[in-house]
Structures are given as structure tokens and as C-alpha cells.
C-alpha atoms as a PDB file:
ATOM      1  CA  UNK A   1     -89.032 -34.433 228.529  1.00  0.00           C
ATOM      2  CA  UNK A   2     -88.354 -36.488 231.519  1.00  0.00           C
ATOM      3  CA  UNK A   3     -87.122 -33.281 233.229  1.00  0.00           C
ATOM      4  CA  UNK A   4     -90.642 -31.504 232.962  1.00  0.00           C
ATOM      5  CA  UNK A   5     -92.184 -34.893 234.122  1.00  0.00           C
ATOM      6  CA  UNK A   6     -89.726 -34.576 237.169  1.00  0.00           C
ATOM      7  CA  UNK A   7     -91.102 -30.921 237.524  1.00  0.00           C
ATOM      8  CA  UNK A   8     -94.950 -31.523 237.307  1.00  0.00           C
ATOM      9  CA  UNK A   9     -94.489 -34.371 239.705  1.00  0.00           C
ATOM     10  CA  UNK A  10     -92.931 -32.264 242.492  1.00  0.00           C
ATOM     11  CA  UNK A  11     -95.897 -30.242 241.772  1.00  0.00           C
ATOM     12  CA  UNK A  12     -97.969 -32.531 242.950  1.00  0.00           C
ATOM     13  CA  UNK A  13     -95.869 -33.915 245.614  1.00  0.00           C
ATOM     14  CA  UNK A  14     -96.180 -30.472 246.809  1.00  0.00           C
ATOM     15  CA  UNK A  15    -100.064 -30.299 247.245  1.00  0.00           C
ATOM     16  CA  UNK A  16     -99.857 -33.324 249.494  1.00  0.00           C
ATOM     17  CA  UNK A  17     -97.093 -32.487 251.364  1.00  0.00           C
ATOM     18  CA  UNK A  18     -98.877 -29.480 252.711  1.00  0.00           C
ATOM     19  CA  UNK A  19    -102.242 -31.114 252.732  1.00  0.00           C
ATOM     20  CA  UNK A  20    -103.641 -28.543 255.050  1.00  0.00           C
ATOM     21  CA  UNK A  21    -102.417 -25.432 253.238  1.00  0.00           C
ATOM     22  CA  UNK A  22    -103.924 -26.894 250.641  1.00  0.00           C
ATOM     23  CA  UNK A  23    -107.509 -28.332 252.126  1.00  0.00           C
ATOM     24  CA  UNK A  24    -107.928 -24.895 252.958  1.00  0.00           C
ATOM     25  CA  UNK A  25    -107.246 -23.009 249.394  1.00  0.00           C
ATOM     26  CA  UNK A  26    -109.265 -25.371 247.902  1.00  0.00           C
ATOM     27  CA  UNK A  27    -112.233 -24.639 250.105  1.00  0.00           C
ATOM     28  CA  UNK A  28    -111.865 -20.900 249.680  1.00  0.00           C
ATOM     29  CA  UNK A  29    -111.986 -21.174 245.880  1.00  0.00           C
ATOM     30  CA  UNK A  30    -114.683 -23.738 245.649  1.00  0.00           C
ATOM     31  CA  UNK A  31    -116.691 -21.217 247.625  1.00  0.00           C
ATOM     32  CA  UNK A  32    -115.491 -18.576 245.033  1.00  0.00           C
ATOM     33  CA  UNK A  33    -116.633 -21.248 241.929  1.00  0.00           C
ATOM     34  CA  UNK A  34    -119.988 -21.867 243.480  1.00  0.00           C
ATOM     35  CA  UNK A  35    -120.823 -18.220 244.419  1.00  0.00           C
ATOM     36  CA  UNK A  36    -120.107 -17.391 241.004  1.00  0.00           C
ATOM     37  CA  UNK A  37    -121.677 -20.320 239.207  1.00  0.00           C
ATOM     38  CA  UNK A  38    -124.895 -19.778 241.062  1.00  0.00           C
ATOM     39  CA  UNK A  39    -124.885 -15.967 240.381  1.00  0.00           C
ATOM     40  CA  UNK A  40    -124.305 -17.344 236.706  1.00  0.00           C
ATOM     41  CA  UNK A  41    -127.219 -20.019 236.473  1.00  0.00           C
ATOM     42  CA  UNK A  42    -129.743 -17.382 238.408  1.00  0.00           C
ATOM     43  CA  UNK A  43    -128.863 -14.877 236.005  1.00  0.00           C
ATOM     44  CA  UNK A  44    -129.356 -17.462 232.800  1.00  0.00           C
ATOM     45  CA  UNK A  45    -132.919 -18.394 234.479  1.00  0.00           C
ATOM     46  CA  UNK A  46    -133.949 -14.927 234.985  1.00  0.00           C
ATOM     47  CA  UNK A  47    -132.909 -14.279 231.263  1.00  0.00           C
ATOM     48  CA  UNK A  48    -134.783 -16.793 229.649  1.00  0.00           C
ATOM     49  CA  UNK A  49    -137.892 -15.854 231.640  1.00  0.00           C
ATOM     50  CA  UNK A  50    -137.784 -12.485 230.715  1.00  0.00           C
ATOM     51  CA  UNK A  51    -137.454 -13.313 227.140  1.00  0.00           C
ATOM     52  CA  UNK A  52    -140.226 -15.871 227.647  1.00  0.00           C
ATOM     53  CA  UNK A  53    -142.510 -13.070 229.427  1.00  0.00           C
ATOM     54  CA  UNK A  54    -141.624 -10.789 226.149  1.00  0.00           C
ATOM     55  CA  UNK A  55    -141.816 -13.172 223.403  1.00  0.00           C
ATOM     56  CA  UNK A  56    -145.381 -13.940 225.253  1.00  0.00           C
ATOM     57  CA  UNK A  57    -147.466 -10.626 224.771  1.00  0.00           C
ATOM     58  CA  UNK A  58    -150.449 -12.582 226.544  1.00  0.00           C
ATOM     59  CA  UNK A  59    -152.036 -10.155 229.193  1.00  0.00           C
ATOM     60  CA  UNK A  60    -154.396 -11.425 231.257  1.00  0.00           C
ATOM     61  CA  UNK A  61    -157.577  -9.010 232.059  1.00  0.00           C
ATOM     62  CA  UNK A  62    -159.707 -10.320 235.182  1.00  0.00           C
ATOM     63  CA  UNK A  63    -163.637  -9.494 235.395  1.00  0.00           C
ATOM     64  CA  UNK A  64    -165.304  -7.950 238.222  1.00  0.00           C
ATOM     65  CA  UNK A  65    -166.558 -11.201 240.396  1.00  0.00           C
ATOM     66  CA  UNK A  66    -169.847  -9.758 241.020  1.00  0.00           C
ATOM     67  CA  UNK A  67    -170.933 -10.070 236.749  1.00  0.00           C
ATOM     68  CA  UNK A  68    -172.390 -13.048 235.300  1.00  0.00           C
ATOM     69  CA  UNK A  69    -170.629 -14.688 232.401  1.00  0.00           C
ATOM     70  CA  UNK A  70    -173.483 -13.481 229.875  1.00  0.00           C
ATOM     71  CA  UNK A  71    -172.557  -9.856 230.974  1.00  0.00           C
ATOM     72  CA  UNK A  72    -168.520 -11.256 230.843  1.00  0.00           C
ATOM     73  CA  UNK A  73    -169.617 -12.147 227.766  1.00  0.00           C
ATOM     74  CA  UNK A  74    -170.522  -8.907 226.290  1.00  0.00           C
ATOM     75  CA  UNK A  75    -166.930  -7.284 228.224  1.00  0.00           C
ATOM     76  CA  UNK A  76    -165.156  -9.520 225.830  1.00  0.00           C
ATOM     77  CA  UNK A  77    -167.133  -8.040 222.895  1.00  0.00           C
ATOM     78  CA  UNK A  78    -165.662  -4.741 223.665  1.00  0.00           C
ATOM     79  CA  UNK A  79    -161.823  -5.575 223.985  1.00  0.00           C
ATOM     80  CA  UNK A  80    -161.861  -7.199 220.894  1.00  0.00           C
ATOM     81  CA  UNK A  81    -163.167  -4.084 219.544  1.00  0.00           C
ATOM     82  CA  UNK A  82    -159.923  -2.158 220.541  1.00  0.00           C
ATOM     83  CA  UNK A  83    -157.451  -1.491 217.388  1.00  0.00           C
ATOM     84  CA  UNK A  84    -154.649  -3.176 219.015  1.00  0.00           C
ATOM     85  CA  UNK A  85    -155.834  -6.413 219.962  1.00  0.00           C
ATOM     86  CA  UNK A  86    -155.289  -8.764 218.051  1.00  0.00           C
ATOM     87  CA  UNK A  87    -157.750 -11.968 220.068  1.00  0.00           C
ATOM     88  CA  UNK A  88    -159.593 -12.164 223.342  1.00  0.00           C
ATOM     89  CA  UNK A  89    -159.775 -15.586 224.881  1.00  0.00           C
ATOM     90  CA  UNK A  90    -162.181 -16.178 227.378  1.00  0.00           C
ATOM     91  CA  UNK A  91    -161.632 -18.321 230.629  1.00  0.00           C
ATOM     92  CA  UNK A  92    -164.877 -18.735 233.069  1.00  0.00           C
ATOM     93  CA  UNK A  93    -164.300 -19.147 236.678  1.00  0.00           C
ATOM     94  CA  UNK A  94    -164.831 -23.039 236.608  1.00  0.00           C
ATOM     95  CA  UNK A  95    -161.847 -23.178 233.906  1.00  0.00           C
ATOM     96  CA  UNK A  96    -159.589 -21.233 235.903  1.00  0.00           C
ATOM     97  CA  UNK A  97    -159.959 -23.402 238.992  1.00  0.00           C
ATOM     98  CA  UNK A  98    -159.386 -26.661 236.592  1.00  0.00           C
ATOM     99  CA  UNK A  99    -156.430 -24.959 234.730  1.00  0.00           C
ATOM    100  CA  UNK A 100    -154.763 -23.661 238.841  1.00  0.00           C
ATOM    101  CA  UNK A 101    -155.660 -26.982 239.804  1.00  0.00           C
ATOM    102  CA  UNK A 102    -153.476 -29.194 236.572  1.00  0.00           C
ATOM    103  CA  UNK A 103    -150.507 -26.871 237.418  1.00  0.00           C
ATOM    104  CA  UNK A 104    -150.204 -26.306 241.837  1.00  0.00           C
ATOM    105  CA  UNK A 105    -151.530 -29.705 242.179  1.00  0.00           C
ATOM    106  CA  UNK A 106    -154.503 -31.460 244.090  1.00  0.00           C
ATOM    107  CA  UNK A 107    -153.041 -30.796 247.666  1.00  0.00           C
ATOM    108  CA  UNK A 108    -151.311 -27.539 247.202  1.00  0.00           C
ATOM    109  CA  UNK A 109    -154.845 -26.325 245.589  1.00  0.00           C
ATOM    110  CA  UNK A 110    -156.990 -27.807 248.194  1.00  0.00           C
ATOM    111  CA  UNK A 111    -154.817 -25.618 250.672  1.00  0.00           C
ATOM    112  CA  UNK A 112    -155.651 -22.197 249.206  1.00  0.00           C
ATOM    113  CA  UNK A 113    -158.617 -22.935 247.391  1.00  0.00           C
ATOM    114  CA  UNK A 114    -160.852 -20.698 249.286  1.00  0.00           C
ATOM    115  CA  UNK A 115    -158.307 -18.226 250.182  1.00  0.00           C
ATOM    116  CA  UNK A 116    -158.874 -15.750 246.615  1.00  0.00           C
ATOM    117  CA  UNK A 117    -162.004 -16.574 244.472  1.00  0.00           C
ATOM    118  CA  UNK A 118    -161.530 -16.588 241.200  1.00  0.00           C
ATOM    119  CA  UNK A 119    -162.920 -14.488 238.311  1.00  0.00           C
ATOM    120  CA  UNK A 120    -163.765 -14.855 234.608  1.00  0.00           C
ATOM    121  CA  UNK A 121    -161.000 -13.389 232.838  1.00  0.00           C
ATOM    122  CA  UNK A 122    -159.862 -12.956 229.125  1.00  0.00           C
ATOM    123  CA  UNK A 123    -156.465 -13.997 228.001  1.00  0.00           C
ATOM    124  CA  UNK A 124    -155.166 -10.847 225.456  1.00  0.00           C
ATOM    125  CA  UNK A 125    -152.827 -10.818 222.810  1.00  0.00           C
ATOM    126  CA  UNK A 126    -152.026  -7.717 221.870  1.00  0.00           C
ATOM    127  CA  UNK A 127    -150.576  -6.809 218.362  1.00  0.00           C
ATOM    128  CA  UNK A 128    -148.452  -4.052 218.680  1.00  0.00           C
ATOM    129  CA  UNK A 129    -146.579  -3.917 222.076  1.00  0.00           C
ATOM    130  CA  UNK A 130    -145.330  -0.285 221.322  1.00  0.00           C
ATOM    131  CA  UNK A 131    -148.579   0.639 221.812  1.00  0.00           C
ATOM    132  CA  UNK A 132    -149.372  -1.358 224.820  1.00  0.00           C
ATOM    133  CA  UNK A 133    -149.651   1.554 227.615  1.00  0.00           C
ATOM    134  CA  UNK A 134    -152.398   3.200 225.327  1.00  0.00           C
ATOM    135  CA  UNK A 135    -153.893  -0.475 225.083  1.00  0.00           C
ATOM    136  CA  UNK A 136    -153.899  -0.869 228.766  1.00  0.00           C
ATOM    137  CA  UNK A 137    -155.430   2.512 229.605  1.00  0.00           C
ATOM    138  CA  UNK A 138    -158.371   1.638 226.658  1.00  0.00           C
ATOM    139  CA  UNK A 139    -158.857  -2.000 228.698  1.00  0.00           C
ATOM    140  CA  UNK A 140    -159.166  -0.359 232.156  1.00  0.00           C
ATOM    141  CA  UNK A 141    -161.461   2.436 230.713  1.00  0.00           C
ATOM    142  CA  UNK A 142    -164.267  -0.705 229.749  1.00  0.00           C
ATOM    143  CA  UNK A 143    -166.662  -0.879 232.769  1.00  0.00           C
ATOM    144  CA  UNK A 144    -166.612  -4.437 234.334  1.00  0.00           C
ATOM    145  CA  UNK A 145    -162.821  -4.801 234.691  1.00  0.00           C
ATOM    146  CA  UNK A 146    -161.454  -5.210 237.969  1.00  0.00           C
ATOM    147  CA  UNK A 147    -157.454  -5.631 236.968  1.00  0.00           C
ATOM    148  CA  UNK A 148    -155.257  -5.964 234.480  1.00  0.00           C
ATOM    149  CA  UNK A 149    -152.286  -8.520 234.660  1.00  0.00           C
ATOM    150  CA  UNK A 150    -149.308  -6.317 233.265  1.00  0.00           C
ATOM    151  CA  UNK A 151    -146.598  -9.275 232.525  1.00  0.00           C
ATOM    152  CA  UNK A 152    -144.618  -6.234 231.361  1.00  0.00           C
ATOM    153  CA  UNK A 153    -144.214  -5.467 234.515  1.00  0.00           C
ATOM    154  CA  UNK A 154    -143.285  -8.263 236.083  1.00  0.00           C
ATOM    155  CA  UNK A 155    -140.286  -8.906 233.279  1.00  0.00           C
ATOM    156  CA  UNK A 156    -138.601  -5.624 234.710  1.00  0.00           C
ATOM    157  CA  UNK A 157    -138.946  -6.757 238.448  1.00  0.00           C
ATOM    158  CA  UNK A 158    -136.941  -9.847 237.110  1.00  0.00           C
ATOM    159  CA  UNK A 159    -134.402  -7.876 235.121  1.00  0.00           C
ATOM    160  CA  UNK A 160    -133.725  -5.380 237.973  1.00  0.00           C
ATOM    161  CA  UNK A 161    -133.606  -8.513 240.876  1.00  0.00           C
ATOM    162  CA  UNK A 162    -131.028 -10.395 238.451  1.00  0.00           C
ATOM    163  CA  UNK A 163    -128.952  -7.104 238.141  1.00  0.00           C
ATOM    164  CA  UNK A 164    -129.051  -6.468 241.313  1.00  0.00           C
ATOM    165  CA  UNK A 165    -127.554 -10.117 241.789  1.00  0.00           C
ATOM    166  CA  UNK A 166    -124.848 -10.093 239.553  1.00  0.00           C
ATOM    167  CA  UNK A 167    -123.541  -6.826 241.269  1.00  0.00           C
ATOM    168  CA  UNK A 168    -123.435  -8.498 244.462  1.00  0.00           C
ATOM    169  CA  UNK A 169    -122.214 -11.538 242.808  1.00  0.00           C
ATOM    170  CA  UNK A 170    -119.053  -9.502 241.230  1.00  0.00           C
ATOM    171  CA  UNK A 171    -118.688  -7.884 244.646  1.00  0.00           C
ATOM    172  CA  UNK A 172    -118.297 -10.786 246.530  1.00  0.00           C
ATOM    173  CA  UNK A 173    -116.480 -12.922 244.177  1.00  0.00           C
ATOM    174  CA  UNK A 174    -113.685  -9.959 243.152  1.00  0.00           C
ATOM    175  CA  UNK A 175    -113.286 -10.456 247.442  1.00  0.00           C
ATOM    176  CA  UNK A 176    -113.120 -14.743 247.189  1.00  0.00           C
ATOM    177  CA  UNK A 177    -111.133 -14.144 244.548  1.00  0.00           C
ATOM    178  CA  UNK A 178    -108.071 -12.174 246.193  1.00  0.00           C
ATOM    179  CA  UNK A 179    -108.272 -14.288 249.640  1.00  0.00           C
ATOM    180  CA  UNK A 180    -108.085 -17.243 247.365  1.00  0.00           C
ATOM    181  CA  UNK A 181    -104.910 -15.900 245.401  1.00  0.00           C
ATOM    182  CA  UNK A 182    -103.815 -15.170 249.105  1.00  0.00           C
ATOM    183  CA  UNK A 183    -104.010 -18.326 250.450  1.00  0.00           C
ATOM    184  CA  UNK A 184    -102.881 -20.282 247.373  1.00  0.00           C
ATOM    185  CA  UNK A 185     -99.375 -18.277 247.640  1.00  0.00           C
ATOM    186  CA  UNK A 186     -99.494 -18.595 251.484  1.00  0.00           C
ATOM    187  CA  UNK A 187     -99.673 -22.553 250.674  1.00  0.00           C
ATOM    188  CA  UNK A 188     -96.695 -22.137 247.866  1.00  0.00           C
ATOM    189  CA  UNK A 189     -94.704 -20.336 250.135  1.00  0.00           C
ATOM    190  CA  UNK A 190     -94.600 -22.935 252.840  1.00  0.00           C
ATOM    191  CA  UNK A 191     -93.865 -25.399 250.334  1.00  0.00           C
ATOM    192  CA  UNK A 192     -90.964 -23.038 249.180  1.00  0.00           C
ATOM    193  CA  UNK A 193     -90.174 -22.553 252.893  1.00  0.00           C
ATOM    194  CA  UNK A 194     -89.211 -26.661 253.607  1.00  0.00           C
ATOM    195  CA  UNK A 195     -87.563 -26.600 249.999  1.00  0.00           C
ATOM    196  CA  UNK A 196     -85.361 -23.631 250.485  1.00  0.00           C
ATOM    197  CA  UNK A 197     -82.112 -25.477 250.446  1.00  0.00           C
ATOM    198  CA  UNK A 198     -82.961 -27.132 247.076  1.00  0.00           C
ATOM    199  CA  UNK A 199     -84.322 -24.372 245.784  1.00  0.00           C
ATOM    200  CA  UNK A 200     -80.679 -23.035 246.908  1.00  0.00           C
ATOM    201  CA  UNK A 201     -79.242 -25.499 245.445  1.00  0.00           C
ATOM    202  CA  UNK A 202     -80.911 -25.170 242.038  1.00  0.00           C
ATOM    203  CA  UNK A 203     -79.947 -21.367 242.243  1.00  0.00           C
ATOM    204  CA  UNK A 204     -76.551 -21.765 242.679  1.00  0.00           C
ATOM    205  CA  UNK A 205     -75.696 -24.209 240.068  1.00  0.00           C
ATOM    206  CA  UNK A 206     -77.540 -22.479 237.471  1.00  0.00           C
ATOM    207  CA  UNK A 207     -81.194 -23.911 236.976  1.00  0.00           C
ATOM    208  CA  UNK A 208     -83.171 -21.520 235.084  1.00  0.00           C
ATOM    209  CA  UNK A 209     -86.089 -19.477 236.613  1.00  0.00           C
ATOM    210  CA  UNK A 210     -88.335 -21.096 234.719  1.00  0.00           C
ATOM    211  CA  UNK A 211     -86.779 -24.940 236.384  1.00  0.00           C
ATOM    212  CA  UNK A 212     -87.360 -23.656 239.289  1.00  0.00           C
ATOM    213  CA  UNK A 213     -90.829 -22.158 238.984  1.00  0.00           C
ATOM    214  CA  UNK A 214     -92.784 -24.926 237.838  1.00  0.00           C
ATOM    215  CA  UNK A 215     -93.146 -27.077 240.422  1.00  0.00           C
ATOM    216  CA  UNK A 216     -95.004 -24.579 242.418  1.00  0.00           C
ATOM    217  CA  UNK A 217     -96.936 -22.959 239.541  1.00  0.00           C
ATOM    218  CA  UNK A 218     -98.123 -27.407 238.920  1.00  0.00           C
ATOM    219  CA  UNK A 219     -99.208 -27.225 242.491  1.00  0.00           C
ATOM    220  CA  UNK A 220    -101.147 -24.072 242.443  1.00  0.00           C
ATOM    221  CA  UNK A 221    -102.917 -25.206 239.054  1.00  0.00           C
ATOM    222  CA  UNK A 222    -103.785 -28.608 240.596  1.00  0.00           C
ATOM    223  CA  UNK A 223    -105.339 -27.140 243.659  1.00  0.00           C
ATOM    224  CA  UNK A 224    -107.162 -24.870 240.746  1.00  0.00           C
ATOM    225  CA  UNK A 225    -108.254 -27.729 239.035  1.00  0.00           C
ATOM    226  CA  UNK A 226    -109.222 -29.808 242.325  1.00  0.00           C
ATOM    227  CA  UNK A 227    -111.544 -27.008 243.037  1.00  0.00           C
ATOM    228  CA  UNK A 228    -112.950 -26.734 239.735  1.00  0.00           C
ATOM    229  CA  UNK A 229    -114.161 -30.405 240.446  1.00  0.00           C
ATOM    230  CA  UNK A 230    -115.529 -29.767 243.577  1.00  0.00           C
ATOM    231  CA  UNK A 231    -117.329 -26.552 242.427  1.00  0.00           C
ATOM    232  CA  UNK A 232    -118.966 -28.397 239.611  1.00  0.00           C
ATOM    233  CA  UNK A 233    -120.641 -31.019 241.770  1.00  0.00           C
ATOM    234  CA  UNK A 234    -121.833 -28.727 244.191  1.00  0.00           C
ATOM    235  CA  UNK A 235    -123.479 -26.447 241.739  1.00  0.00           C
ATOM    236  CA  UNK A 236    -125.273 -29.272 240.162  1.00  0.00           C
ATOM    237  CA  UNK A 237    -126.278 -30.819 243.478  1.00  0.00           C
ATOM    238  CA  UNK A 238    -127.623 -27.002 244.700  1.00  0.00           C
ATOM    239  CA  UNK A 239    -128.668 -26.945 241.767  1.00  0.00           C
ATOM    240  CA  UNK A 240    -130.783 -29.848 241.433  1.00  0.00           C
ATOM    241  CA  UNK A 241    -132.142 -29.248 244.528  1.00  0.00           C
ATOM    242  CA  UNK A 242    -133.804 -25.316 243.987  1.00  0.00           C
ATOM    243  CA  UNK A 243    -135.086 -26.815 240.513  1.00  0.00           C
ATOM    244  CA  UNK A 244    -136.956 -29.434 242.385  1.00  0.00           C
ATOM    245  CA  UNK A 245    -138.275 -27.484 244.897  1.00  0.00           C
ATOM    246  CA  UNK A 246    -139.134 -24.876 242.099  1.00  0.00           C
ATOM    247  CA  UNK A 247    -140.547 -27.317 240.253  1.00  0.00           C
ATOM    248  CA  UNK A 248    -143.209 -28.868 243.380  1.00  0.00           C
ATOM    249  CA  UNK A 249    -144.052 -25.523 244.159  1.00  0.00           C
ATOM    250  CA  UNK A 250    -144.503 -23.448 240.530  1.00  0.00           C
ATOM    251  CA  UNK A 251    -145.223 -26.395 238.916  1.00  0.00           C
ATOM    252  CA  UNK A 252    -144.801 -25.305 235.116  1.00  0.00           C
ATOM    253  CA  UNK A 253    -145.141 -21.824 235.814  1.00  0.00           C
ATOM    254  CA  UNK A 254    -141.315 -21.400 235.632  1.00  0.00           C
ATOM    255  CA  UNK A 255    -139.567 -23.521 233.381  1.00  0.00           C
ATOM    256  CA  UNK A 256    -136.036 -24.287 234.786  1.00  0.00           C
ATOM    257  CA  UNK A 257    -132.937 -24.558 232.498  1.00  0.00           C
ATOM    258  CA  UNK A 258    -131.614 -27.972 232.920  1.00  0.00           C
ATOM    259  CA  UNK A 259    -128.241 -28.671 234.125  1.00  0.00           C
ATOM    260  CA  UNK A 260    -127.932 -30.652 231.411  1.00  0.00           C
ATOM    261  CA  UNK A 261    -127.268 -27.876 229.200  1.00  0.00           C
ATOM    262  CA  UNK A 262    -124.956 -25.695 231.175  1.00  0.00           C
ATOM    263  CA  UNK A 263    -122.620 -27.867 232.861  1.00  0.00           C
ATOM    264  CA  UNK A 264    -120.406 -28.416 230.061  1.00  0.00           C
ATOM    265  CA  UNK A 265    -119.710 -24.776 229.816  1.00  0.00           C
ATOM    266  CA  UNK A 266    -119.998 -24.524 233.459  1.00  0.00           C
ATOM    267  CA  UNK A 267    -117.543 -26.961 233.847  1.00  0.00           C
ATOM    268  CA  UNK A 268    -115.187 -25.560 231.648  1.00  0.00           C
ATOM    269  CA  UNK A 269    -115.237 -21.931 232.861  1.00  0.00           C
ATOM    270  CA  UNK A 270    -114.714 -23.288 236.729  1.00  0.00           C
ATOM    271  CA  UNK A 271    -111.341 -25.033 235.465  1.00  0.00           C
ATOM    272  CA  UNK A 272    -109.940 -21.815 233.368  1.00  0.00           C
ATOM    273  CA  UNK A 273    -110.946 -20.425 236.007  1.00  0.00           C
ATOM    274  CA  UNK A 274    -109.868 -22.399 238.956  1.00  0.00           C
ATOM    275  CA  UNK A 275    -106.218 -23.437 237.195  1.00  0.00           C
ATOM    276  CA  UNK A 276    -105.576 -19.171 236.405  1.00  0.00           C
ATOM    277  CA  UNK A 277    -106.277 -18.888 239.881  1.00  0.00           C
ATOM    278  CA  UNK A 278    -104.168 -21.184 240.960  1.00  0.00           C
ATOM    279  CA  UNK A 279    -101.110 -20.743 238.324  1.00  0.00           C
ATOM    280  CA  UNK A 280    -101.400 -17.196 238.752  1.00  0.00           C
ATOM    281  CA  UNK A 281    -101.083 -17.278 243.233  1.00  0.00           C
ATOM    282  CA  UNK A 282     -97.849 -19.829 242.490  1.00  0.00           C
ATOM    283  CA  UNK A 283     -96.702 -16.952 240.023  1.00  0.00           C
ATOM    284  CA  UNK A 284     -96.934 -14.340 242.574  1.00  0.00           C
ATOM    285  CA  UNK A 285     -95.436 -16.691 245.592  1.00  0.00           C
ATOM    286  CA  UNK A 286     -92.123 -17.646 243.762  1.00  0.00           C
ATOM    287  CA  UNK A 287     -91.493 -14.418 242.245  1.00  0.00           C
ATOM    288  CA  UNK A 288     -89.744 -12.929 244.924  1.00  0.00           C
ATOM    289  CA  UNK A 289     -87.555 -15.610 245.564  1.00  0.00           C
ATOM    290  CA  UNK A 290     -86.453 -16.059 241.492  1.00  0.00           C
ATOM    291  CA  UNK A 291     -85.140 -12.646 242.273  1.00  0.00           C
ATOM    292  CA  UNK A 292     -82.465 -13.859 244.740  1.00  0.00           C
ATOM    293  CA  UNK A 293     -79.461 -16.183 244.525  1.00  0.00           C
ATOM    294  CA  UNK A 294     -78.421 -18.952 246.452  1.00  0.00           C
ATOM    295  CA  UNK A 295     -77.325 -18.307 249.387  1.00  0.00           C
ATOM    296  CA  UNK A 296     -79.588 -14.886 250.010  1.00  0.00           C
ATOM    297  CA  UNK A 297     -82.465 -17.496 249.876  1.00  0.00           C
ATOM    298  CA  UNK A 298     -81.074 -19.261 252.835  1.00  0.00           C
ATOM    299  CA  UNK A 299     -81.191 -15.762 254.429  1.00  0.00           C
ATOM    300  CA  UNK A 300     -77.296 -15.781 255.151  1.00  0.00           C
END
């Protein structure tokens, strides 16, 4: 027992003896973590929004501006006449501009006010989406309605955006990944460099491979775990930071996951993560060397 406590301390002996080697891995794979954890929390957000947008078969269907609300009125009478829906809401102009000006804001509203007017619209729910093409083409057939808010529509742009994202994601993180495994062994080896003659010395009197090993596979884990630390506070300040500025500007159009729910798994995944990283570039570094004796080491 006190022998692996000897071991695990070298380990970390090692990390600060090459403090520089080590600065740098650390950087590299917290800029792995964070790419990835972002790509991960985007991804979660986009998800849940989709499956909002879905579970919410609401479709909005906007009036032509230039009909009163008595003849708005009588539009509404027809789309609840269609099969397939099941209620039709209606919204005037003046509840619009209340409702857009509860969720932007008083100054954001003010600003684009009298950019778009508004029209009387009727909120939709429709009861079978399988039929909800035919339903659309029925709704744009009535004469009155300017446009038809497809939410459908919008749940694919989503979908294909966050695929898109996690491609690039796994792309660039498979490449952080391998420069990180790189420069965690480069940083083991120059540890192993200015221990060669104990290493040597271990060799030749018989210490087992596995003795020998676990110093350097301790100070690739730590760096692992170091990173894993870092990584987590970065995400959740970045992440903090888009939610609030997603929050003044959508107001409770998009409802953010809070960090309060991922970061346990977050955290957990970044130090698997960040310690297999680690353990695995001390595994590669020393293997080499675990195939030599003594004195071939030493190079003589």
C-alpha cells in the first residue's frame, strides 16, 4: 500500500515538474471539453425545442390587414368548420401588440413597433397532425388569409442546424482529441526523459512494468482530471452567459435548459473523459520504453 502511495505521488510530482508541458495539455483538452460540451448543451436545447414545437400543434393563421375584425370574425367561422381542427382562437390586433409587448419588453418593442403592423390572427389546434398538409392547403384555400405560420417547419430547420452541429462538433473534437493525446505523451515523455536513469534503475533490478508505469499513467490522469475542472467552469460561465443574452432578447420565446440540470452529468462525462484521455496518452508514452531493459534505455 505505501508503495502505490509512493507511485501516485511521483505522479503528481511529475505534473509540476514539467509545469509547462503540462499548462499546455491541459489547455488543449479543456478546449476539447468545452467544444464538446457546448456542441452537447446546443444539441439538448435544440432537442427540447423541437419536441416542444411538436408536442405544441398550435399553428398560427394571420388575417389579411386590410379586413375588419367583424369580417375576421366570420374567417374564424370557416376554419372551425374544417374536419381537422379541433379550436380556433382568435387574437385581434390590439391583443397581439399587448401579448409582443409582455414578452420583447417595453424598450425592445418601442424599437420595432412600427417596423411590421400587426394582424388579427387565429391561434389553431389541429387534431390530427397526419393530416396537417391537407389542413394547411384547406386554411390557405379560405379567402381573407394572408399566411400561415407552419411551426412544422420551423422544428426541421432546428433539427437539420443541430445535426449539422454535432457533425462539425465530432469533426473537430475527433482532431482536439488526437493533438491532446499528442501532447499529453509529449509531456510524459519529457518527464520519462529527466527520469531515465531511475527508470534504468527500476529496469534493471526487476520492478515490474506495471511499477514502473504508474507514475506517468497518475500524471496523465491528473492533467485529465485538471482539465475536466476547468472545462466545467467554462461551460457553465459560456453558458450562463448565451442563456442570458437569450433570455433579454427572446424573452420566453425559448425556454433555456438550466445548467442546473446538466452539470452533474456534464461534469461527470468531462472527467471520464478528461482522465481516459489522459491515462490513455501516459499509456501510449511509456509503452515503448517498458519494452527495453536497462541499459538500452540509457541509449548505450
Amino acid at each position: 500500500m505505501k508503495g502505490f502511495g509512493y507511485l501516485v505521488k511521483e505522479g503528481f510530482k511529475n505534473v509540476y515538474a514539467n509545469r509547462i508541458m503540462s499548462i499546455a495539455s491541459i489547455c488543449v483538452l479543456v478546449s476539447c471539453l468545452v467544444l464538446t460540451g457546448a456542441a452537447s448543451l446546443f444539441s439538448l436545447n435544440v432537442s427540447a425545442i423541437v419536441t416542444d414545437v411538436e408536442k405544441n400543434n398550435e399553428t398560427t393563421v394571420y388575417i389579411l390587414r386590410d379586413r375588419s375584425e367583424i369580417e375576421a370574425r366570420q374567417i374564424g367561422k370557416q376554419i372551425e368548420a374544417i374536419d381537422n381542427v379541433e379550436s380556433a382562437l382568435f387574437v385581434s390586433k390590439s391583443e397581439a401588440v399587448q401579448q409582443y409587448k409582455e414578452t420583447l419588453g417595453e424598450q425592445l418593442f418601442d424599437r420595432i413597433k412600427d417596423e411590421d403592423p400587426l394582424n388579427d390572427a387565429y391561434r389553431v389546434v389541429i387534431k390530427d397532425l397526419s393530416k396537417y398538409d391537407d389542413t394547411v392547403k384547406q386554411l390557405k384555400a379560405i379567402d381573407g388569409i394572408e399566411k400561415i405560420n407552419d411551426r412544422r417547419e420551423f422544428a426541421q430547420k432546428l433539427s437539420t442546424i443541430s445535426n449539422l452541429i454535432n457533425i462539425i462538433s465530432i469533426a473537430v473534437v475527433a482532431a482536439l482529441i488526437i493533438i491532446s493525446l499528442f501532447i499529453i505523451a509529449n509531456t510524459i515523455r519529457a518527464t520519462m526523459y529527466s527520469r531515465r536513469f531511475e527508470i534504468s534503475i527500476m529496469k534493471s533490478v526487476g520492478a515490474t512494468n506495471m511499477f514502473v508505469r504508474m507514475p506517468f499513467l497518475v500524471e496523465g490522469m491528473v492533467i485529465g482530471f485538471i482539465s475536466a475542472a476547468l472545462a466545467t467552469g467554462a461551460v457553465a460561465l459560456l453558458y450562463e452567459g448565451v442563456k442570458r443574452v437569450i433570455t433579454e432578447v427572446a424573452g420566453s420565446w425559448i425556454s433555456v435548459i438550466p445548467f442546473s440540470e446538466v452539470v452533474l452529468p456534464l461534469a461527470i462525462a468531462f472527467v471520464i473523459a478528461g482522465v481516459l484521455v489522459g491515462f490513455f496518452g501516459g499509456f501510449i508514452s511509456i509503452r515503448k520504453y517498458l519494452k527495453k531493459e536497462g541499459n538500452e534505455i540509457l541509449g548505450w
